[in-house]
Protein backbone atom coordinates (compact mmCIF):
# COMPACT_ATOMS: atom_id res chain seq x y z
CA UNK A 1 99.89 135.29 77.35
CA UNK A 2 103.57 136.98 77.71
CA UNK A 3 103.53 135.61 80.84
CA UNK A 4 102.68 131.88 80.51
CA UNK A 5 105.12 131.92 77.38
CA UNK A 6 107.58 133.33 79.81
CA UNK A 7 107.19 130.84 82.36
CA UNK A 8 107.43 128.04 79.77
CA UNK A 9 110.96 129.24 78.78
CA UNK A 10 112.06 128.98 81.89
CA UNK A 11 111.04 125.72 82.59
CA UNK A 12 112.51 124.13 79.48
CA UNK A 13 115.68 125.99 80.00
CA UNK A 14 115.90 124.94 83.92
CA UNK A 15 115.11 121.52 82.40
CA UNK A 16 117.82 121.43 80.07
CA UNK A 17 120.62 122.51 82.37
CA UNK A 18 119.44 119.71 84.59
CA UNK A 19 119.93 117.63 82.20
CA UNK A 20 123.28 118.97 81.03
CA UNK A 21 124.31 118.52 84.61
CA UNK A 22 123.04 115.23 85.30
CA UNK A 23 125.14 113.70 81.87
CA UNK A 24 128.38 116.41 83.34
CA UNK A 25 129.56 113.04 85.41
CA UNK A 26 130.34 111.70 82.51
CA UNK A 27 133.33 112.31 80.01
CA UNK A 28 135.14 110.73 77.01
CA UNK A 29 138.71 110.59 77.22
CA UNK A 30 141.23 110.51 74.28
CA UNK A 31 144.43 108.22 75.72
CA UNK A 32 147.38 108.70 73.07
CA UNK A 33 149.51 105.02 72.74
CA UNK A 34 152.68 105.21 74.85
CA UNK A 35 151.66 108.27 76.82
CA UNK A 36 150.63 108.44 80.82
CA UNK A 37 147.39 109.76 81.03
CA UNK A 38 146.86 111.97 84.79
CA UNK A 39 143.62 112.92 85.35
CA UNK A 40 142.44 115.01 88.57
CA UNK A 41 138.42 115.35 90.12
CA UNK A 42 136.32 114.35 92.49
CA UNK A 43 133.19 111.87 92.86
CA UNK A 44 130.76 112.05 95.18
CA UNK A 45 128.39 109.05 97.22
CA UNK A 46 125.81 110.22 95.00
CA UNK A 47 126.85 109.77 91.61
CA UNK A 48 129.12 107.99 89.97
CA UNK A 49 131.73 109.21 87.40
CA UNK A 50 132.54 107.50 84.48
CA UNK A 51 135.60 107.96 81.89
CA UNK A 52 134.62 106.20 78.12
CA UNK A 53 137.74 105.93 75.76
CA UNK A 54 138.54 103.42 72.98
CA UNK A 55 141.15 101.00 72.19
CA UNK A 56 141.53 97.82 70.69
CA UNK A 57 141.34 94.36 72.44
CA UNK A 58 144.53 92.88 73.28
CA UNK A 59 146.36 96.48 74.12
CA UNK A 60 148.04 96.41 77.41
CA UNK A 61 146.51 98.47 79.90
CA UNK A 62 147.16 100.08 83.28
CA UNK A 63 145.07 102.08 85.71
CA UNK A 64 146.13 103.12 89.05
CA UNK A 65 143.50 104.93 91.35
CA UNK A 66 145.32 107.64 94.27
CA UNK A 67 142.69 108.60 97.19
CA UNK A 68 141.46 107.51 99.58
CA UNK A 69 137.64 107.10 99.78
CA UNK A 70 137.53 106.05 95.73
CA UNK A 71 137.42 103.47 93.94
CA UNK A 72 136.55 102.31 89.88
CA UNK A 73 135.21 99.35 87.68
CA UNK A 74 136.90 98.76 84.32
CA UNK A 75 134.17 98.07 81.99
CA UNK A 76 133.77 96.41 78.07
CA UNK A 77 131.16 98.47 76.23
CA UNK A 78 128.96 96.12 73.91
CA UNK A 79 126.10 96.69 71.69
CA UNK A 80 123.27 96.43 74.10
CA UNK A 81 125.15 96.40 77.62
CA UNK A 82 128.59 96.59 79.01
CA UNK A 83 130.48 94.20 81.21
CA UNK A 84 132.72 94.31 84.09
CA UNK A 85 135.67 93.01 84.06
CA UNK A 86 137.29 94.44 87.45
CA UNK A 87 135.77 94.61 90.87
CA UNK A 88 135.84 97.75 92.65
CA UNK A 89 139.52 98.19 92.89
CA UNK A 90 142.22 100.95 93.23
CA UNK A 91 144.21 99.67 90.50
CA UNK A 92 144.82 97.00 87.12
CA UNK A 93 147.08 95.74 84.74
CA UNK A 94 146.40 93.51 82.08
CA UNK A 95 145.29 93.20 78.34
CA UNK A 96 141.92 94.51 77.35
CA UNK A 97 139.02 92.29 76.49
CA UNK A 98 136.86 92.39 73.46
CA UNK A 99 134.64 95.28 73.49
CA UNK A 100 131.87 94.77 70.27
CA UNK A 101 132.42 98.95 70.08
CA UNK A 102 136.08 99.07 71.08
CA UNK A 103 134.48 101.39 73.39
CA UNK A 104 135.87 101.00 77.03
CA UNK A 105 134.77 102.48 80.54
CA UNK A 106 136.34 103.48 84.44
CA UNK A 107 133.32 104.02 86.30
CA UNK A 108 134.44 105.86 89.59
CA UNK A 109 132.77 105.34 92.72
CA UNK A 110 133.01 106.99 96.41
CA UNK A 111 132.63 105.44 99.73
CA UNK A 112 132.43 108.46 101.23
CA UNK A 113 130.13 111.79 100.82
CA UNK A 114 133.23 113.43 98.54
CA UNK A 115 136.67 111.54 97.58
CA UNK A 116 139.39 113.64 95.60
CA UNK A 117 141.31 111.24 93.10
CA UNK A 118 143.99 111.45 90.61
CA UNK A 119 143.99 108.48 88.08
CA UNK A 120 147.08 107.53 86.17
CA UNK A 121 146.28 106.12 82.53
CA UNK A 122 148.76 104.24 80.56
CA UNK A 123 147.86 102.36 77.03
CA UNK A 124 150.55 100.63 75.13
């Protein structure tokens, strides 16, 4: 009985850090009005990472993408979905769209196995 109990623990826990990894991709970011945001990482061909943040529609934005082999999607968050509103691109200027959450996303992408990036953030 100590045994199967044992075993049991160690699946849940091997299932939760699975878990915990699978959802590490993805990160909230706090961007401060005024103030270049530089973030550093890598994404891999086999999953995506995405950055959420919030703002308000209408706020200028700009995002520029430096590496090579990586590129991102700017995204409005919404109740039930989210929508695009970049291709795949390296970088983008412009005012933000309505987002129903104010809830925005960067989804990075490689096209390669591994791509090293750094993004600059900038929200005014």
């Amino acid at each position: 009985m100590k045994k199967k109990l044992t075993v049991m623990f160690g699946i849940m826990a091997f299932a939760l850090l699975l878990t915990k990894f699978a959802n590490a991709q993805d990160k909230n970011i706090k961007l401060i009005e005024g103030r270049k945001t530089v973030i550093k990482g890598e994404v891999s061909d086999q999953k995506d990472r995405t950055y959420f943040f919030k703002a308000k529609e209408g706020q200028n934005f700009t995002i520029k993408l430096i590496g090579r082999d990586a590129v991102f999607i700017l995204a409005a968050q919404h109740t039930f979905d989210s929508e695009n509103f970049t291709e795949e691109t390296k970088s983008w200027s412009g005012k933000l769209p309505r987002a129903d959450s104010g809830e925005y996303a960067i989804q990075l992408s490689s096209n390669y196995k591994v791509a090293s990036y750094t993004l600059e953030i900038m929200l005014k």
